[in-house]
C-alpha atoms as a PDB file:
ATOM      1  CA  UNK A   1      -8.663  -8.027 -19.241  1.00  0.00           C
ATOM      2  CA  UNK A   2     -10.487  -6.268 -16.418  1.00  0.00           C
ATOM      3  CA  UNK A   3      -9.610  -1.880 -17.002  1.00  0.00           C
ATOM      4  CA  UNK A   4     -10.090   0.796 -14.249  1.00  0.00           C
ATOM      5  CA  UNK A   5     -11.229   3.749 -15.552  1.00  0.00           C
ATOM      6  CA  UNK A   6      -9.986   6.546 -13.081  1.00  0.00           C
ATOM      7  CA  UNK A   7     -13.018   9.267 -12.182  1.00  0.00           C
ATOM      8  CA  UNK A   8     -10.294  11.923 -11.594  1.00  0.00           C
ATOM      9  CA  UNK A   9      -8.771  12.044 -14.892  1.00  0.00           C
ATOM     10  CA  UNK A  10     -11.144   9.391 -16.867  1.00  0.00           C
ATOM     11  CA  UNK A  11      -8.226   7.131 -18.093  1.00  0.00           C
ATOM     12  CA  UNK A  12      -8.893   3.786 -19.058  1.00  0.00           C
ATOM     13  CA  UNK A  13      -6.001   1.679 -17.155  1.00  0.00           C
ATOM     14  CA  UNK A  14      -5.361  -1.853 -16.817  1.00  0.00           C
ATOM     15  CA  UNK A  15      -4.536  -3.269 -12.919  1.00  0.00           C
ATOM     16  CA  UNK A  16      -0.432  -3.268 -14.612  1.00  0.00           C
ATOM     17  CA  UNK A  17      -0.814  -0.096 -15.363  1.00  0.00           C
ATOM     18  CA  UNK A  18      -1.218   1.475 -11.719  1.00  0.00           C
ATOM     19  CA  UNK A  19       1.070   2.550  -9.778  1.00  0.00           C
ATOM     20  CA  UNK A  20       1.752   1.618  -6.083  1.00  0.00           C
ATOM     21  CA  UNK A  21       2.917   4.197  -3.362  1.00  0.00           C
ATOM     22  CA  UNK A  22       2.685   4.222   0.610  1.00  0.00           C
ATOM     23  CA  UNK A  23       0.410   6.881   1.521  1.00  0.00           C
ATOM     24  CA  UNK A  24      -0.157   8.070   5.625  1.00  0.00           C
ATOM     25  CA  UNK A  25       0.987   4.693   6.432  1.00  0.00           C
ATOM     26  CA  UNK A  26      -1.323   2.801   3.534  1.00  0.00           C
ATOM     27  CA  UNK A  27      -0.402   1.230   0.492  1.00  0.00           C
ATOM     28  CA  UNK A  28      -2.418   3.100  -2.300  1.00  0.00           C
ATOM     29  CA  UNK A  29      -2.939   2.404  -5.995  1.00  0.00           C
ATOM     30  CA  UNK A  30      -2.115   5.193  -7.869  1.00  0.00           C
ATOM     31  CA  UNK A  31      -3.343   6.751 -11.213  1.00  0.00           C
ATOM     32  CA  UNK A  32      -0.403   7.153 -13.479  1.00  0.00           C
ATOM     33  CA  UNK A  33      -2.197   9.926 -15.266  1.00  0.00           C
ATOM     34  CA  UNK A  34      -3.389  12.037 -12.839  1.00  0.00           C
ATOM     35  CA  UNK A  35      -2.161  10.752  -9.326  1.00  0.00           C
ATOM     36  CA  UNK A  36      -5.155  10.118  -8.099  1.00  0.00           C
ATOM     37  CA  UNK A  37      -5.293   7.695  -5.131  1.00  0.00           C
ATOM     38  CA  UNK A  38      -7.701   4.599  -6.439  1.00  0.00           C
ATOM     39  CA  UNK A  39      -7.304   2.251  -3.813  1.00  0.00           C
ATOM     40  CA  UNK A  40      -5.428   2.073  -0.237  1.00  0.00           C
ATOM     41  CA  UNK A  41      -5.360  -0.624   1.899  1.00  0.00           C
ATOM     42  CA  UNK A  42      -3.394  -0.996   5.367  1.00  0.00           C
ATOM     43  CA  UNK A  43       0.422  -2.189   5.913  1.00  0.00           C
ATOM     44  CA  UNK A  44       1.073  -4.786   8.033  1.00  0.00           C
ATOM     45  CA  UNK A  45       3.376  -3.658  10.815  1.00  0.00           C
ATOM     46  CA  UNK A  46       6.314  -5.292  11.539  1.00  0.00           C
ATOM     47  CA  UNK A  47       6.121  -7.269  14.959  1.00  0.00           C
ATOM     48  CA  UNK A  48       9.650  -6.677  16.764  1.00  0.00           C
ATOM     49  CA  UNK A  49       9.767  -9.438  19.417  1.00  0.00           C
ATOM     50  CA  UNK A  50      11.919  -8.673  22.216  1.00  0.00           C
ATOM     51  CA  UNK A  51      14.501 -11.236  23.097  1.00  0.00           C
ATOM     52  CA  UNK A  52      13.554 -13.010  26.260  1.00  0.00           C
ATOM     53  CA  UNK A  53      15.692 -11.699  29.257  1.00  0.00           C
ATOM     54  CA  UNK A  54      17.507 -15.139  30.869  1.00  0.00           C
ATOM     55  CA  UNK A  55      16.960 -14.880  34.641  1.00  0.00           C
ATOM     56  CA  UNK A  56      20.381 -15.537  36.689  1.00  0.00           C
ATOM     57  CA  UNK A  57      19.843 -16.935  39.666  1.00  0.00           C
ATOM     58  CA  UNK A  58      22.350 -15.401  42.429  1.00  0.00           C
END
């Protein structure tokens, strides 16, 4: 079992034992102990696709 020890608070964790939370737009890892951001990676926007206007021909 691979543990994380956290330099904020110096708790040994396992990867089950973090938290996740959505920080400025990033999904972070989170320290249970101290709340201590670990790890943050980027979220994938969702694309909104605009339906396709149907020309009409007069």
């Amino acid at each position: 079992m691979i543990r994380i020890v956290c330099p904020g608070c110096h708790s040994p964790l396992s990867s089950a034992e973090l938290e996740q939370a959505t920080v400025d737009g990033h999904l972070s890892l989170v320290c249970p102990e101290c709340s201590m951001v670990l790890l943050t990676e980027p979220v994938e926007e969702h694309v909104i696709q605009e339906p396709e206007e149907a020309l009409v021909h007069a």
